[in-house]
Protein backbone atom coordinates (compact mmCIF):
# COMPACT_ATOMS: atom_id res chain seq x y z
CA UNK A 1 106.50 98.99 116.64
CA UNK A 2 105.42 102.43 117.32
CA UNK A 3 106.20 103.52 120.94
CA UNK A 4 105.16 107.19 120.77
CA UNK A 5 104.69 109.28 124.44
CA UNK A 6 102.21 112.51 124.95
CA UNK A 7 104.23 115.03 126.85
CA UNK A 8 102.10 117.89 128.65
CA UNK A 9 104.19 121.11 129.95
CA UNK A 10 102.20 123.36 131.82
CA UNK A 11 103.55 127.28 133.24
CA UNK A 12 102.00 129.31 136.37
CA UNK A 13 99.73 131.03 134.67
CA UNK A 14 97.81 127.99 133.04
CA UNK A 15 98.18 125.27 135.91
CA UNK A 16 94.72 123.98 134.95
CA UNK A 17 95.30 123.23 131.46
CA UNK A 18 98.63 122.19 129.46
CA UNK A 19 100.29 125.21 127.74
CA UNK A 20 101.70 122.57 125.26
CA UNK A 21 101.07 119.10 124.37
CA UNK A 22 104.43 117.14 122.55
CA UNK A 23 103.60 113.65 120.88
CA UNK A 24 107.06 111.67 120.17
CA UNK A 25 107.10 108.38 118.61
CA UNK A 26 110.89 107.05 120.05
CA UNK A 27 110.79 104.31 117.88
CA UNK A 28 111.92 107.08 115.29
CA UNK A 29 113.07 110.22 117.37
CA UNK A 30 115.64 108.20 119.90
CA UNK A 31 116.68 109.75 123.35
CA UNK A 32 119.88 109.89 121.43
CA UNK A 33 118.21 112.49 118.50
CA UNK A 34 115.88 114.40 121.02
CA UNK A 35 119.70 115.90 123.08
CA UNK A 36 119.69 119.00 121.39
CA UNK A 37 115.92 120.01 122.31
CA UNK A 38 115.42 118.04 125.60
CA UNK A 39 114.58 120.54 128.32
CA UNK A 40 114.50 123.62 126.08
CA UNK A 41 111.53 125.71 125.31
CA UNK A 42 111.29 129.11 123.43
CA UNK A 43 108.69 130.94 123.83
CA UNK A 44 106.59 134.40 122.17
CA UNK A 45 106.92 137.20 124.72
CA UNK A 46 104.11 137.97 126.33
CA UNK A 47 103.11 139.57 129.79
CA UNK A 48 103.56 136.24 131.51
CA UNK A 49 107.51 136.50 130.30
CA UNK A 50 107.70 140.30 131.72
CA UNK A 51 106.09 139.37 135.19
CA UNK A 52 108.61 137.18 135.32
CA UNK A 53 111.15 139.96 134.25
CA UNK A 54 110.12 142.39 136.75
CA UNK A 55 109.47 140.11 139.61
CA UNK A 56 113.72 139.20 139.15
CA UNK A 57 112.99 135.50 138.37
CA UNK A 58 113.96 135.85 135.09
CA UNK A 59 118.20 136.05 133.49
CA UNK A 60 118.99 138.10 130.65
CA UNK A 61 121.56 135.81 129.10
CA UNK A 62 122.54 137.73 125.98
CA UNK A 63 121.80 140.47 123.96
CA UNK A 64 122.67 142.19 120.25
CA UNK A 65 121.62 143.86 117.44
CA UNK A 66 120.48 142.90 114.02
CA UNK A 67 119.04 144.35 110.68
CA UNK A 68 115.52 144.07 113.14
CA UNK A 69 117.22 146.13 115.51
CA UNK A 70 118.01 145.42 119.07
CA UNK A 71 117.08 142.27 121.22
CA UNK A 72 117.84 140.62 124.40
CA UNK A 73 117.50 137.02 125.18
CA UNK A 74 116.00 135.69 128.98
CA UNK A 75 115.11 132.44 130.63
CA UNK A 76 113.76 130.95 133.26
CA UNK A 77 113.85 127.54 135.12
CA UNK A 78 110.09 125.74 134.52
CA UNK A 79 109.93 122.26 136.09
CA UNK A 80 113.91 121.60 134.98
CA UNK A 81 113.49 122.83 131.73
CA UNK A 82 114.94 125.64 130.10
CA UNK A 83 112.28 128.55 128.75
CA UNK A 84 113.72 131.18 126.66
CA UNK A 85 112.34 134.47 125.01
CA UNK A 86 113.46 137.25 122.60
CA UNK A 87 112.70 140.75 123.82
CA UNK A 88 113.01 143.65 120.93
C-alpha cells in the first residue's frame, strides 16, 4: 500500500509560493533510508544566498580548492533544516 507524503519547503524570498515540492512514497523510502538527507538542502547560489551572506546570517563552514579552482561552502538554518551553497 502506497503511503506517499507531498512535502512543500518554502525560503523568505518566496513565502507565497513553495520553492520546492518533495513527493515520498514511505512505503519504499523508510524514515530509516531518508537519515542521510532529512533536513538538508543544497542549493545554486544566487543573490538570495549572498543577502544572506552579507546580512551575517549565513556560516562559512569550509572551504578548498580544486581543479575548478577555489570554493567555499555556507549554510543557513531554514525552518530546522540545513541549506547549504558552494561559492567559487
Amino acid at each position: 500500500m502506497k503511503e506517499i507524503k507531498r512535502y512543500e519547503i518554502t525560503w523568505n524570498a518566496h513565502e507565497d509560493a513553495p520553492v520546492l515540492t518533495v513527493e515520498i512514497d514511505h512505503s519504499i523510502c523508510t524514515d530509516k533510508l531518508l537519515h542521510q538527507i532529512n533536513n538538508f538542502f543544497r542549493v545554486h547560489y544566487d543573490s538570495r544566498c549572498r543577502q544572506e551572506q552579507e546580512r551575517g546570517k549565513a556560516v562559512r563552514y569550509g572551504t578548498g580548492n580544486n581543479d575548478r579552482g577555489n570554493y567555499e561552502w555556507w549554510q543557513i538554518q531554514v525552518n530546522n533544516c540545513r541549506v547549504t551553497w558552494e561559492v567559487r
